[in-house]
Structure formats: structure tokens, C-alpha cells
Protein backbone atom coordinates (compact mmCIF):
# COMPACT_ATOMS: atom_id res chain seq x y z
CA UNK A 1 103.97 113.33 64.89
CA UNK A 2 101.47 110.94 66.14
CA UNK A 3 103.34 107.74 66.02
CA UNK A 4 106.86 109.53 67.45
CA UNK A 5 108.04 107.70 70.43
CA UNK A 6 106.70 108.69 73.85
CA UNK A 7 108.84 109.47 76.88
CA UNK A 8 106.56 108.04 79.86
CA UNK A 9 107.62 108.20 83.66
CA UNK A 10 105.80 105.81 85.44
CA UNK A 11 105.60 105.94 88.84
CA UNK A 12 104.70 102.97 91.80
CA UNK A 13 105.20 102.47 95.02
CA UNK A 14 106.48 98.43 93.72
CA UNK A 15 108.33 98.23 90.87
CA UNK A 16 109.31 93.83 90.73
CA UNK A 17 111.70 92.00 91.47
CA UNK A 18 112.56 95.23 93.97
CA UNK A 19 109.49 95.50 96.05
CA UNK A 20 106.41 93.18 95.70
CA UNK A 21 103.31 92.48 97.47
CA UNK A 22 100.69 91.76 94.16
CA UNK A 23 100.07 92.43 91.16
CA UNK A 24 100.73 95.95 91.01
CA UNK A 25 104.38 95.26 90.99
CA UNK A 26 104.48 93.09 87.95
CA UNK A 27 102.38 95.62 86.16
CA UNK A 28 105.01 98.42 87.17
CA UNK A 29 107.54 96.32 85.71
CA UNK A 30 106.73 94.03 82.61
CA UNK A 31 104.43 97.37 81.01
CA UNK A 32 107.77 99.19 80.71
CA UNK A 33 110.08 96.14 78.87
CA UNK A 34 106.41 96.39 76.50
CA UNK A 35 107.04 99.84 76.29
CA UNK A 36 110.80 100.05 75.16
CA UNK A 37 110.53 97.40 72.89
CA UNK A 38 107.47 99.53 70.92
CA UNK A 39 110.40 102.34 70.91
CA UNK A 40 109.48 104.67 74.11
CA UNK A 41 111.47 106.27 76.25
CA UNK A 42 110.55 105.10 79.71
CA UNK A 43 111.80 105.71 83.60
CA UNK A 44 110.61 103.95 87.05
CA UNK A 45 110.29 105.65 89.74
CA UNK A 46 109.48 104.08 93.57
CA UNK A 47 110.46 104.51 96.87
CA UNK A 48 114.40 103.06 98.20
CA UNK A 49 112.74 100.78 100.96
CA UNK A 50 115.00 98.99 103.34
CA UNK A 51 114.45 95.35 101.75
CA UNK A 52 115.98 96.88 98.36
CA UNK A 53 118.38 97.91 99.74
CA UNK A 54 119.08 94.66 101.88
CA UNK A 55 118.30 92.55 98.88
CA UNK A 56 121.96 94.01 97.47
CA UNK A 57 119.97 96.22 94.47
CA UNK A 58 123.09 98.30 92.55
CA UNK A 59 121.81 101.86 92.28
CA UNK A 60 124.39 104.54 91.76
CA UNK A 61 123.51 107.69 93.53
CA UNK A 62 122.82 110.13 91.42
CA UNK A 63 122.41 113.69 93.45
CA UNK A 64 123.13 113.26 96.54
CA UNK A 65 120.37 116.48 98.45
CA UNK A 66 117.68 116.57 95.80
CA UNK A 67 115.13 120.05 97.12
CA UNK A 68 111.90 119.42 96.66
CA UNK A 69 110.05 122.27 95.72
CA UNK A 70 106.68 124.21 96.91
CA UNK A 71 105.68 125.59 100.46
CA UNK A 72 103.57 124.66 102.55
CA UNK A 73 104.86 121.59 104.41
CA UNK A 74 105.53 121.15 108.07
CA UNK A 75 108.82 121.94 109.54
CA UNK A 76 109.19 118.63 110.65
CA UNK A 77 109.06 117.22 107.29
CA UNK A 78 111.76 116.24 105.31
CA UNK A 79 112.58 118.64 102.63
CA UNK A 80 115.40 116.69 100.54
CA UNK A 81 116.06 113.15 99.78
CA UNK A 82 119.42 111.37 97.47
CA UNK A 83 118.37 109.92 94.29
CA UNK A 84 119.59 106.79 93.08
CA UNK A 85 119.30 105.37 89.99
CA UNK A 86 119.72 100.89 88.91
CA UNK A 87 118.31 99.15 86.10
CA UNK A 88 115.19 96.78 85.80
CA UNK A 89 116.40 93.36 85.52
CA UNK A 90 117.63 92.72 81.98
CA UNK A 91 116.85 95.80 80.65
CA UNK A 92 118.64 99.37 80.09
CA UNK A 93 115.05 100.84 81.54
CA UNK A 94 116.19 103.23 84.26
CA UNK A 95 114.49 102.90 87.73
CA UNK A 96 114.77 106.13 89.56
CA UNK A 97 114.52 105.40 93.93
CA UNK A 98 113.80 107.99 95.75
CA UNK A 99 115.95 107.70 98.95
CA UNK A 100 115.08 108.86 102.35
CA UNK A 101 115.87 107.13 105.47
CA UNK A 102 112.76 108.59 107.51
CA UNK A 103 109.91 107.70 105.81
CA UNK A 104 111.14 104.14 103.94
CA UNK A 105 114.52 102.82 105.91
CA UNK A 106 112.01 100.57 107.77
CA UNK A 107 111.09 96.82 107.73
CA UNK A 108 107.92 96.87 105.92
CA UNK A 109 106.47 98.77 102.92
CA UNK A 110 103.08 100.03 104.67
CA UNK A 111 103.25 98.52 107.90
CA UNK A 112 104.35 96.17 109.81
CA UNK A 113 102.84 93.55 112.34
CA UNK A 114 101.16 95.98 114.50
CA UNK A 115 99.34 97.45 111.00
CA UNK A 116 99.61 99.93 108.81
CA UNK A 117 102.89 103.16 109.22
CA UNK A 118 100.90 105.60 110.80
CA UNK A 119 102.54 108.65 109.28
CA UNK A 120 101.81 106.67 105.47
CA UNK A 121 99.80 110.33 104.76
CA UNK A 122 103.47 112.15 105.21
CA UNK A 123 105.31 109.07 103.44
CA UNK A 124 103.34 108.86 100.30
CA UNK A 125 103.03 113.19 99.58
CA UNK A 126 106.34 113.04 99.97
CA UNK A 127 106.65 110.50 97.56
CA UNK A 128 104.59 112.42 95.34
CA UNK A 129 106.55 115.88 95.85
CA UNK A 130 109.79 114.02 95.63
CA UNK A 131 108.44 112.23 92.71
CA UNK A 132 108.15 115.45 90.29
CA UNK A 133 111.35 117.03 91.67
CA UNK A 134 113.34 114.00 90.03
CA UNK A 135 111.45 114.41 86.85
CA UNK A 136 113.18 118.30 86.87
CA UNK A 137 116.35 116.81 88.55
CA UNK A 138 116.84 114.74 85.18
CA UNK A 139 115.68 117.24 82.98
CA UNK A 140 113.25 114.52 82.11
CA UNK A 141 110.09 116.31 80.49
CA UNK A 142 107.50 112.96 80.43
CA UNK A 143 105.10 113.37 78.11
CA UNK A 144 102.77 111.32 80.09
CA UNK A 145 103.32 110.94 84.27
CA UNK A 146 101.76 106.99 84.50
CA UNK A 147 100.46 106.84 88.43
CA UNK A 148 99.22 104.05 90.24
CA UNK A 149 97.31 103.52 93.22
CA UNK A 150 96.67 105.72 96.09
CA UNK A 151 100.34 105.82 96.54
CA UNK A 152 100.73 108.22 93.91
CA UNK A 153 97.26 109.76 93.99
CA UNK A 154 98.65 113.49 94.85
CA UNK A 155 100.80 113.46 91.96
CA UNK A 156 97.98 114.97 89.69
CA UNK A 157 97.00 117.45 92.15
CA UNK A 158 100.17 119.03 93.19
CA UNK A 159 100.99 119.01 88.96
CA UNK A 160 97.55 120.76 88.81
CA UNK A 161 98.15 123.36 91.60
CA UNK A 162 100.92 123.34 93.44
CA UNK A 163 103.28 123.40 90.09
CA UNK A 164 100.52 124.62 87.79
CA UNK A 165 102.02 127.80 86.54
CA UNK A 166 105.46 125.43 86.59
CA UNK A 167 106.69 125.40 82.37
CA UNK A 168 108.33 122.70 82.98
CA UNK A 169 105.38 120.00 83.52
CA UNK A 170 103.88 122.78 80.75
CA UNK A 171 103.09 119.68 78.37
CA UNK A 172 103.06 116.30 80.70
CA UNK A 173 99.96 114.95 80.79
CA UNK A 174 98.89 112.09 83.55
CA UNK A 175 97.17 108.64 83.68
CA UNK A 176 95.91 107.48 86.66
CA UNK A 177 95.91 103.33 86.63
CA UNK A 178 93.06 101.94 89.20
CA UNK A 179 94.43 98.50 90.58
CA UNK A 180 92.15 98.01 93.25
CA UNK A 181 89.35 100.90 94.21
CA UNK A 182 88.97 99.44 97.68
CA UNK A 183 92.56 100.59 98.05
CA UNK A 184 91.74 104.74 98.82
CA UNK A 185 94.57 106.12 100.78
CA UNK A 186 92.15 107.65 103.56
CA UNK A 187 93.56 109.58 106.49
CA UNK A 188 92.24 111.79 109.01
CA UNK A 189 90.84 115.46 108.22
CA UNK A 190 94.18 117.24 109.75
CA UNK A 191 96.58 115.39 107.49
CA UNK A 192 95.19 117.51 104.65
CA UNK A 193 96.94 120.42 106.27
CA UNK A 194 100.59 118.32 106.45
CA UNK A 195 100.28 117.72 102.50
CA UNK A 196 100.85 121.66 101.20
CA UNK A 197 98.20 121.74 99.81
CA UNK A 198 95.65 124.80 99.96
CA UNK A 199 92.34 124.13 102.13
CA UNK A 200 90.52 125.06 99.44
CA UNK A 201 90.63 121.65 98.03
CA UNK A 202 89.46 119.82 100.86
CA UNK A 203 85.42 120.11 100.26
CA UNK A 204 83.33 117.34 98.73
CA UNK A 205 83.90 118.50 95.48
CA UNK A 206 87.56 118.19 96.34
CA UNK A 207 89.72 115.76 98.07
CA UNK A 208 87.33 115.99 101.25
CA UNK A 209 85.59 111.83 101.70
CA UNK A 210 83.04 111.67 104.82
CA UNK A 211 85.40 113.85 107.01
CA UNK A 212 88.76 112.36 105.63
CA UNK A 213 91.84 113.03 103.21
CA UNK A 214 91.19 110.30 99.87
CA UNK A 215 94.74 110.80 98.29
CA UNK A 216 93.10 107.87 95.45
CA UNK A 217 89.84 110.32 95.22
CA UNK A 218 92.29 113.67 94.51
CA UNK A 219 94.02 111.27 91.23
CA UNK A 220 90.35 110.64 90.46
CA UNK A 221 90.11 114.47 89.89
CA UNK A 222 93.09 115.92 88.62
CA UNK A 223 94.26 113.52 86.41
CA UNK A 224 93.86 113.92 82.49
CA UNK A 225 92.84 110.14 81.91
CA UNK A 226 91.73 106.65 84.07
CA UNK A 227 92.05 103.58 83.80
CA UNK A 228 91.33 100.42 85.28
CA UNK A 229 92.91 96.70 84.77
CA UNK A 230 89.72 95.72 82.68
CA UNK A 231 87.14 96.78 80.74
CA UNK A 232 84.06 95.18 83.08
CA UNK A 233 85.32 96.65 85.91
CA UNK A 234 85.34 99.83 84.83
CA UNK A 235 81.96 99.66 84.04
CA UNK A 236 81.16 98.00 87.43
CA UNK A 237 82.83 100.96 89.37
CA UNK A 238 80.94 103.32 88.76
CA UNK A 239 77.96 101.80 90.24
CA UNK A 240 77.47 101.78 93.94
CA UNK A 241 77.71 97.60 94.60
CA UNK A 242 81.62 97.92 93.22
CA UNK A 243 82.15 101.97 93.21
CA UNK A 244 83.24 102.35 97.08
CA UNK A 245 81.74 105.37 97.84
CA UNK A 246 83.34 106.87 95.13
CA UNK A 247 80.76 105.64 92.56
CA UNK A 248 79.46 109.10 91.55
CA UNK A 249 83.06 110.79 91.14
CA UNK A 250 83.79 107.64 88.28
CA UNK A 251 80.41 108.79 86.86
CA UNK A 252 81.40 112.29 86.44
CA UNK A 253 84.91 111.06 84.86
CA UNK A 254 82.98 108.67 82.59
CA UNK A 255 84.46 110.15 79.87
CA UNK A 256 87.70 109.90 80.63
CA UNK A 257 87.28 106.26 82.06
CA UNK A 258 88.39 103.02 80.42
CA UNK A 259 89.58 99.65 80.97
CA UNK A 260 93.10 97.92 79.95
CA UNK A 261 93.27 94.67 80.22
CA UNK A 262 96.61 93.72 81.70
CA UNK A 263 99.18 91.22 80.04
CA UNK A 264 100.57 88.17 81.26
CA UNK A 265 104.87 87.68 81.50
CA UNK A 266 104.54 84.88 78.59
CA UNK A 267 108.10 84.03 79.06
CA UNK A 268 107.91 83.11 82.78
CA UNK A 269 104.42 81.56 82.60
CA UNK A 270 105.13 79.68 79.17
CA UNK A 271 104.41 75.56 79.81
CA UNK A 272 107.33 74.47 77.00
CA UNK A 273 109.94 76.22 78.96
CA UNK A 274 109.01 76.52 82.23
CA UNK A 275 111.91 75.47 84.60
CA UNK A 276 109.36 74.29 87.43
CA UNK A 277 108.43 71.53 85.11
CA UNK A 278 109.77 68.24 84.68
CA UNK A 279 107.13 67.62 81.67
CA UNK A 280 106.92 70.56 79.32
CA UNK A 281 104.18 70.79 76.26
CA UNK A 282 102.64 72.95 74.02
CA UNK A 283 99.82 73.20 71.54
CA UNK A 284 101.38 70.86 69.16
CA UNK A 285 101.64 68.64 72.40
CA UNK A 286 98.76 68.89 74.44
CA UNK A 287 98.75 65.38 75.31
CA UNK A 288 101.88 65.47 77.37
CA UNK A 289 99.49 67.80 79.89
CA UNK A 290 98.44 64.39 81.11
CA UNK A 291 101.49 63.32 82.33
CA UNK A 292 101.82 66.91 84.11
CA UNK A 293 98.78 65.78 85.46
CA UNK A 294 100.65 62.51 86.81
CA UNK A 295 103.78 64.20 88.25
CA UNK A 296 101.55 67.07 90.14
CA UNK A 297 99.33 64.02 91.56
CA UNK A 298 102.67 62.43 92.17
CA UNK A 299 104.42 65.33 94.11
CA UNK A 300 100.94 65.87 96.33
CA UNK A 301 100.63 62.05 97.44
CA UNK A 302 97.42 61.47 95.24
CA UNK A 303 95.97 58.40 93.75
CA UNK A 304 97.57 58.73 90.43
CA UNK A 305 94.58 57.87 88.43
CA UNK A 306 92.27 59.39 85.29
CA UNK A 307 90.29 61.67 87.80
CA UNK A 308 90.26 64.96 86.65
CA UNK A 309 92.10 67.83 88.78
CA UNK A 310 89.86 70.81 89.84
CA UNK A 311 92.48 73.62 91.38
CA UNK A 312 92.58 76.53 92.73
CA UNK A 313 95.58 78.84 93.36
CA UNK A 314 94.45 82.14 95.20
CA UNK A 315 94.84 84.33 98.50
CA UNK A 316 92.34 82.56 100.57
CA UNK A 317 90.25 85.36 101.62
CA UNK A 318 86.52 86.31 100.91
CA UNK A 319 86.59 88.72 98.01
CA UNK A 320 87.98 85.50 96.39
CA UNK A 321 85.13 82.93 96.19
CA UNK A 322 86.29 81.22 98.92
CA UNK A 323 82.94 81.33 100.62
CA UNK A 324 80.78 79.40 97.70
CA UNK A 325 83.52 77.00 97.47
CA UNK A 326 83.25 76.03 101.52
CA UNK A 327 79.39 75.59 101.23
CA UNK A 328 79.67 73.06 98.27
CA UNK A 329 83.19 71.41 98.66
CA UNK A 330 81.84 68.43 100.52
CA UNK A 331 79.93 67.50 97.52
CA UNK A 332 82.28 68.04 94.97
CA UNK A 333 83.97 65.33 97.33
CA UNK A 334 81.28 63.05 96.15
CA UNK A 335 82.08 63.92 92.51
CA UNK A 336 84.77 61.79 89.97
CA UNK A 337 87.10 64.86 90.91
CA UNK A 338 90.73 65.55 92.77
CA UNK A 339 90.52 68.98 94.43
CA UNK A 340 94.06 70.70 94.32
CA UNK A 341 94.24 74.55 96.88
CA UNK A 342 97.07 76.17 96.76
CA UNK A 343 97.60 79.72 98.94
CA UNK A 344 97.58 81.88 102.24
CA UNK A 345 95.04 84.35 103.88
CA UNK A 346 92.58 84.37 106.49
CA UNK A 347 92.43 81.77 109.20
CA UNK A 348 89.38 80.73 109.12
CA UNK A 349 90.06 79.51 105.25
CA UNK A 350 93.23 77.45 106.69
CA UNK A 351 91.38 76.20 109.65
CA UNK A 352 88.51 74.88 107.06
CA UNK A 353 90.18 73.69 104.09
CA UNK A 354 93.07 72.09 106.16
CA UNK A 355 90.64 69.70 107.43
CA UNK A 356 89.27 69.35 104.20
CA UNK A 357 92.89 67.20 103.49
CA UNK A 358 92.47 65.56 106.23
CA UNK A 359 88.83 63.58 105.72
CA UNK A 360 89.12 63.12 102.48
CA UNK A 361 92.91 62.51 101.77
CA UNK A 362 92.85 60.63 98.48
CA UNK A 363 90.33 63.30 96.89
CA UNK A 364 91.96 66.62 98.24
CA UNK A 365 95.70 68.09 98.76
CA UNK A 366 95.43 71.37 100.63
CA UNK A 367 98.82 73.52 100.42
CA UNK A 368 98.52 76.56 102.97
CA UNK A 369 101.67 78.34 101.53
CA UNK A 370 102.95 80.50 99.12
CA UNK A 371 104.51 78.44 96.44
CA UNK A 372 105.71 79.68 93.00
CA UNK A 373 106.88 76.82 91.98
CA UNK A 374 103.92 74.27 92.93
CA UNK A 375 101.76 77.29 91.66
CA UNK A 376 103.36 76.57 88.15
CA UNK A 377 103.33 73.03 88.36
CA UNK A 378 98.88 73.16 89.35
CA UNK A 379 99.05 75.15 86.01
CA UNK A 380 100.36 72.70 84.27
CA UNK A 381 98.79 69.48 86.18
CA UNK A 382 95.20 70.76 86.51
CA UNK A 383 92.59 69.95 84.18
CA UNK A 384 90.57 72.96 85.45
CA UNK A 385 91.08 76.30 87.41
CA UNK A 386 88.49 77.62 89.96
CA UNK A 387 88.25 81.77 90.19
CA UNK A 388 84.72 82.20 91.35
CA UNK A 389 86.01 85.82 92.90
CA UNK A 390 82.85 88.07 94.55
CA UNK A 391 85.06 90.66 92.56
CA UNK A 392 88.08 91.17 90.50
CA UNK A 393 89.95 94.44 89.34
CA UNK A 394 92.05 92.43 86.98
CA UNK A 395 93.07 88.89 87.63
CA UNK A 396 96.02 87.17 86.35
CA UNK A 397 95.28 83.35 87.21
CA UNK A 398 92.71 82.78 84.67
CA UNK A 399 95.28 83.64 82.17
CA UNK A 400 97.77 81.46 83.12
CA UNK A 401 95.01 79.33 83.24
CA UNK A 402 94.09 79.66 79.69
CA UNK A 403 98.16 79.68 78.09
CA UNK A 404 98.60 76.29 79.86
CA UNK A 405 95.59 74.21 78.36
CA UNK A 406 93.76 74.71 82.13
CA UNK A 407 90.18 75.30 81.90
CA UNK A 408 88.56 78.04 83.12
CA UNK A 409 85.49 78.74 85.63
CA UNK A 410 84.98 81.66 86.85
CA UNK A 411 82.22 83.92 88.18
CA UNK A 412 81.71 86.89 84.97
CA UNK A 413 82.92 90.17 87.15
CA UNK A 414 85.92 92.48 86.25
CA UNK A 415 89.07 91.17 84.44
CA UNK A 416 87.16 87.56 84.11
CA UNK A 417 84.04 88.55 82.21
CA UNK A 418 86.36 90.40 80.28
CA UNK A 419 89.00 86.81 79.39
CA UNK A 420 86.71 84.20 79.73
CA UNK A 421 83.84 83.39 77.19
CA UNK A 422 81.73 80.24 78.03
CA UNK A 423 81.86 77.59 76.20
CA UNK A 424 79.26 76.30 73.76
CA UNK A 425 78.85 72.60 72.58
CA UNK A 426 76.87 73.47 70.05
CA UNK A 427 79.15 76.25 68.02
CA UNK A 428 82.20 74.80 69.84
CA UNK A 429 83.33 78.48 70.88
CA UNK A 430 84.03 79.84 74.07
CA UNK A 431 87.44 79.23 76.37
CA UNK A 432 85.86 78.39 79.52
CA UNK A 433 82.53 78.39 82.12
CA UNK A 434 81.40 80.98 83.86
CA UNK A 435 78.68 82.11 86.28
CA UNK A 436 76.34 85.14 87.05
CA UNK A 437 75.20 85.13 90.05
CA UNK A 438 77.40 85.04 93.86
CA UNK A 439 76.22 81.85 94.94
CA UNK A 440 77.28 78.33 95.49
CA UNK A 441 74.97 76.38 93.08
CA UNK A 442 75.96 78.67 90.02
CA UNK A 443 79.84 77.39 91.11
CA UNK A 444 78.62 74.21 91.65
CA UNK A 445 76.43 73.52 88.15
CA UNK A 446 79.57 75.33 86.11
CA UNK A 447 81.89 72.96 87.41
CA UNK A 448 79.63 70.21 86.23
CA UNK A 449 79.45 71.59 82.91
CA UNK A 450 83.25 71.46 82.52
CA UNK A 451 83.30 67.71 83.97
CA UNK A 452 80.85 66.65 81.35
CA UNK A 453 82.54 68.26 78.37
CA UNK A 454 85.51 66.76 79.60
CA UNK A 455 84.04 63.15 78.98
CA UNK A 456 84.69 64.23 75.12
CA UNK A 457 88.01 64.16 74.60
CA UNK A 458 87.80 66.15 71.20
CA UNK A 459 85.80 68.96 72.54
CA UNK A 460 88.18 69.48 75.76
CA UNK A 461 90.81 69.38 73.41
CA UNK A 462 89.30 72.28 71.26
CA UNK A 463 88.54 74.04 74.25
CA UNK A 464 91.88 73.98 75.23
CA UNK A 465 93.80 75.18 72.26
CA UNK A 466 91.30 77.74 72.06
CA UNK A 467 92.75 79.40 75.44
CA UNK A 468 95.86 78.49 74.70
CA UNK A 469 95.64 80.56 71.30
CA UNK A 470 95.21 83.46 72.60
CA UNK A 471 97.30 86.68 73.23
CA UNK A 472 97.02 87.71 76.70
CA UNK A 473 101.26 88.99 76.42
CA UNK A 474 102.45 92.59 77.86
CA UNK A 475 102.77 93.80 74.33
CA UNK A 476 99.19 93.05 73.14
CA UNK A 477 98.71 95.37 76.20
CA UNK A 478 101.15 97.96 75.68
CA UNK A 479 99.70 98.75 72.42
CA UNK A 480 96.27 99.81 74.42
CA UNK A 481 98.18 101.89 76.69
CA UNK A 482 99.67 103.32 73.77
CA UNK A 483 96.60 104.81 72.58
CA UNK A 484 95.75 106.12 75.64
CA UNK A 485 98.80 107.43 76.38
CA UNK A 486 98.65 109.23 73.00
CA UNK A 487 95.04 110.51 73.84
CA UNK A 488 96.53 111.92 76.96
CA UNK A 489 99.46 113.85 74.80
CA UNK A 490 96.80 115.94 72.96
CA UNK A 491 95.41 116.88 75.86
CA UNK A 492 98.15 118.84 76.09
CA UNK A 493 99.05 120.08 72.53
């Protein structure tokens, strides 16, 4: 029946609260409670790293020498691994870890200080191998094997070769979610030969990428469906400013290509609960955002005045905007504006901006930290958001922006072109400003757009319920991966 429920394992290398560095940990773990609450049957599956299990995680083990199966690895490579199994938070989801001391008892996920694991190549196809042997361990037959970044990438081709003739996976079809295409998995030529896999797939047409393994380039190939975090950005991919190299392979999957836009946790990012408040509001409240306003200038040591807050909360490094916003910040200095930065990255972006706090003190507060709770209270307290990324997969800020009454600018690439509409005085619709092309000016002039609809207080009101209108939850979400899931499914009829 098309509308019976699904059984889905969906597999990351973060699942949150276990193991987080971005995004793609939320995704791994808010698209599941979606998921079960539409009436699907669905497991997690990631790595046991050390930090889990320091972090006191409950997982019961399950089989204590899982085999994985297929030749062709090296001797030297682990061949079994204990399975444990806990719970996402809340839930009675089942998260499946895959447990081997050598490759993920160690202090970081991919690296550590001196950069990235070197054996990551071995680490992640064993993830991948050990990945499908759980699936048989369980006797769990997924309809659909969800994979995500390069981590997972040689899921689809061992399920297409190595286990091909396999009856088991007879019927499970995969999807193969794009977070971030920069993100390949590249290693040198010889670590093709430690994966299993025959040599026959290592040619441009295969997994071969200007001399090197691409684990994310072999998903590209062998899996039934892709998809990326936004409609826009799949388009942009597949074009050679945004494709990285790998432009012409999205071309050829065009078909099979789409965009999801990804959901927002409306319970933890929900401004008439929030615990990180101390003034909470909603639609039928907006007016209270004003005295967020005054508690957020307040807890930053600002003039507490009517001067409207510009923010932005954001990994300070250069695929975020940061760039156009040093070239014109001295002259939004100049403007009837507070300037509110909250985040961590490169040094040169600390070195800059923290001076920026320091000349002009009663115009800008510069936080160089990571900060979820001052990140929720900017939400709140800002009048508008700044997100004027060179590119953007997904994005997740300008829909925080948009639930908590927080206007919008952002440059119209990926996951923003796709949320953010601008705004037009004369039909009042739109949720926000936005900007074409990358450079300072078009920041600067939006910006002044938003300040001078601002000066009406009904049509910054509009504007705001507008965003704040909108469903940008997991569910609305879900129901997209649904389909595609479902497309994916008679695939394999």
C-alpha cells in the first residue's frame, strides 16, 4: 500500500545530543521524532565515539562480536565490532552504535589538534560495512537506507556490489542526503584498495576524483535518490561556481536530484517558552519583543535606547559573509544602528571584529564564543538578523530568525533564497531583504531598506508576523522526505 508505514534506517556519523559538531546532527536526530510521529518505523545508526561514551550514554550491548561480511579487506583491519543499542532522548526511537575501540575510542570525531585521523578512509568503510551487518544482525529489512555525508558515502556502493546478489537488502532502497558538497571524503589512490572494493570501480566513471578515492562521489553514483538541504542549492550544485568538481556527476543524476528544505526544532527555538528568556512573546504579543530588545541591550552593556539591533550569530569564517560585512561595518557605525556578533572561527575575524567593540563601544558588543543561550536571547532581542553567506547548503539561523519576529537579510543562495522572500511596500508581502550579488554595497543598501521600513511601525509589524506565520517545523519536513522516501520504495517494487 502506498501510504503503509515505512521502516527507514538512517544512518550518520552525529546523531544529537550524542555527537555534534553542526547541523548534520540535529538533522540526524529531530527528522526521526518527525518520522515516528507520521507512524514509521525508524533506527539510528552512528559510530560509539569515546565522548558518548564519557558523556554516561545508557546503551545495552546487544551482540557482543558482530562479523561483518564480504572479502576483500586488509588483514590488519578489524573484522568485528559489539553493537549497542540506547534511545534518542525522549523517544522509544532506537539508536544503534556501532562499537569498536580502534577506529572511534579516541578524543575527537575526525581529528584532533594536529588535523584530521589519518586512517578516516579505514574508519568510515568500516562504518559503512559495519553499518549493513547491523541492519542483518536485527533482522531489520529498511525499506529505505537514509545516508548522509561522506561518512556514509560507501554504503550505496558496497549495497550495489559488494552485497548485490545479497536477498536480504533485495528490496532496500537508499537516499543519499547532501549537507555540505565541499565535504567529499577524498583520500589517496591506494586507500581504494583497503576498502574491498573491486578496482574496477576506481576510473572516472567510478569512484576515481583527479587521482583520489571520493567516498561522497561513490553515494553520488550508487544511490537510488539525492537530496540536498534546499531546493536552490540543488540547482546551484550542479553548476561549476557551487558543484566542486563534481558539477557534471549532479548533472548526470539530475533526475534523481532534489532539494528538502530542512525543519527547525520549534519546541527549543519557540520565543513563548524559551527558558533562556526572561521576557517571552508571541504573535498575539509582539510588542513585548521590545523589551527583549531592552534586557539583550541590558545583558551586553549597551545604551538601552530605541536604536534598532542589527545581529549576527554565525561561525565567523569566509563562506559566511563575513568579508562584506568587514568592508562596510565602519559605516554602519555611522548609521542609527546597535551591531550585536555573536560566534567563533577564524582569527583574523576575532582579531577584526574584537576591535570593532573596542572603538565604538556604545554602538557594538562583539561576543567571540559559542553561546546557546545569548544565541537565543539575540533572537529574541534583535530587530534584524544578518546572513549575507557567499553560500549556504541549508541554513538554520534565518529561521529562527523568522519564528522570533527577527528580520531577515540575507544574500539569495541555497537554503536562503529558498526561506526568505523580500519584502515589498507596495503589496506588503515578502518576510525579509535580500541581495544578489557577493558584494558589500548590495549588504549595505539591504540593510538600509530594512532600517527604513522599520520607521513604520505597522509595516515592520506585518513583516514580522508574516515570518513568524510560517511553518518551517520538522514535520512540515518530514512529509517531503516522505515522498521521497516513497519514490525510492518503487524503485524497488
Amino acid at each position: 500500500m502506498s501510504d503503509a508505514p515505512l521502516k527507514i534506517l538512517l544512518i550518520s556519523a552525529e546523531v544529537a545530543p550524542f555527537a555534534k559538531t553542526g547541523s548534520l546532527a540535529d538533522m540526524a536526530a529531530e527528522l526521526p521524532r518527525a518520522l515516528t510521529h507520521m507512524g514509521h518505523d525508524v533506527r539510528v545508526l552512528m559510530p560509539w565515539y569515546r565522548k558518548v561514551a564519557e558523556a554516561g550514554t545508557q546503551a545495552t550491548i546487544l551482540r557482543g562480536a558482530v562479523q561483518l561480511e564480504g572479502g576483500g579487506l586488509p588483514d590488519e583491519m578489524p573484522r568485528m565490532f559489539t553493537l549497542r543499542q540506547g534511545w534518542l532522548p525522549s523517544t522509544r526511537i532506537p539508536v544503534y552504535f556501532i562499537d569498536q575501540p580502534a577506529y572511534f575510542d579516541r578524543d575527537g570525531f575526525y581529528g584532533d589538534s594536529t588535523g584530521d585521523f589519518r586512517d578516516n578512509g579505514d574508519r568510515f568503510a568500516f562504518f559503512a560495512r559495519a553499518a549493513l551487518a547491523v541492519a542483518k544482525t536485527m533482522a531489520f529489512k529498511p525499506d529505505v537506507i537514509h545516508l548522509n555525508e561522506w561518512h556514509t558515502g560507501l554504503v550505496p556502493v558496497y549495497l550495489r556490489n559488494t552485497f548485490r546478489e545479497d536477498p536480504f537488502f533485495r528490496r532496500s532502497g537508499t537516499l543519499f542526503t547532501i549537507h555540505n558538497l565541499a565535504f567529499q571524503g577524498l583520500f589517496p589512490d591506494w586507500q581504494f584498495g583497503r576498502t574491498g572494493l573491486d578496482w574496477s570501480l576506481f576510473n572516472t566513471q567510478g569512484l576515481e576524483f583527479y587521482g583520489q578515492l571520493n567516498t561522497l562521489k561513490g553515494a553520488l553514483l550508487f544511490s537510488d535518490k539525492i537530496n540536498t538541504l534546499s531546493p536552490h542549492y540543488a540547482e546551484e550544485i550542479r553548476n561549476p561556481e557551487y558543484g566542486c568538481g563534481l558539477e557534471g556527476v549532479l548533472r548526470g543524476r539530475s533526475a534523481d536530484l532534489t532539494g528538502i528544505v530542512s525543519g527547525l526544532n520549534v519546541e527549543e527555538w519557540n520565543p513563548t517558552t524559551d527558558p533562556h528568556l526572561s521576557v517571552h512573546y508571541g504573535p498575539d504579543s509582539i510588542e513585548k519583543k521590545l523589551l527583549a530588545r531592552r534586557a539583550l541591550k541590558e545583558e551586553l552593556g549597551l545604551p538601552v535606547d530605541d536604536m534598532p539591533v542589527v545581529a549576527m550569530v554565525s561561525r565567523l569564517e569566509s563562506r559566511k559573509g563575513l568579508g562584506l560585512l568587514e568592508e562596510i561595518v565602519d559605516y554602519l557605525m555611522h548609521l542609527d544602528l546597535q551591531f550585536v556578533l555573536l560566534g567563533t572561527g577564524e582569527p583574523r575575524y576575532h582579531e577584526n571584529f574584537g576591535r570593532l567593540a573596542d572603538t565604538y563601544p556604545e554602538k557594538a558588543a562583539v561576543m567571540l564564543r559559542y553561546d546557546t543561550g545569548l544565541a537565543h536571547r539575540i533572537a529574541a532581542g534583535a530587530d534584524i538578523s544578518l546572513m549575507p553567506s557567499r553560500f549556504e547548503p541549508g541554513g538554520q539561523n534565518q529561521l529562527v530568525a523568522l519564528r522570533y519576529g527577527t528580520v531577515p537579510v540575507v544574500r539569495a543562495v541555497g537554503g536562503l533564497a529558498d526561506t526568505v522572500r523580500e519584502y515589498d511596500p507596495r503589496t506588503g508581502k515578502g518576510n525579509g531583504f535580500v541581495f544578489h550579488e557577493y558584494n558589500s554595497m548590495a549588504l549595505f543598501n539591504s540593510i538600509q531598506r530594512a532600517l527604513e521600513i522599520r520607521k513604520d511601525a505597522t509595516a515592520w509589524r506585518k513583516l514580522q508576523l508574516a515570518g513568524m506565520a510560517e511553518d518551517h517545523s520538522w514535520l512540515a519536513s518530514a512529509r517531503s522526505y516522505e515522498k521521497l522516501y516513497r519514490d525510492v520504495v518503487q524503485l524497488h517494487a
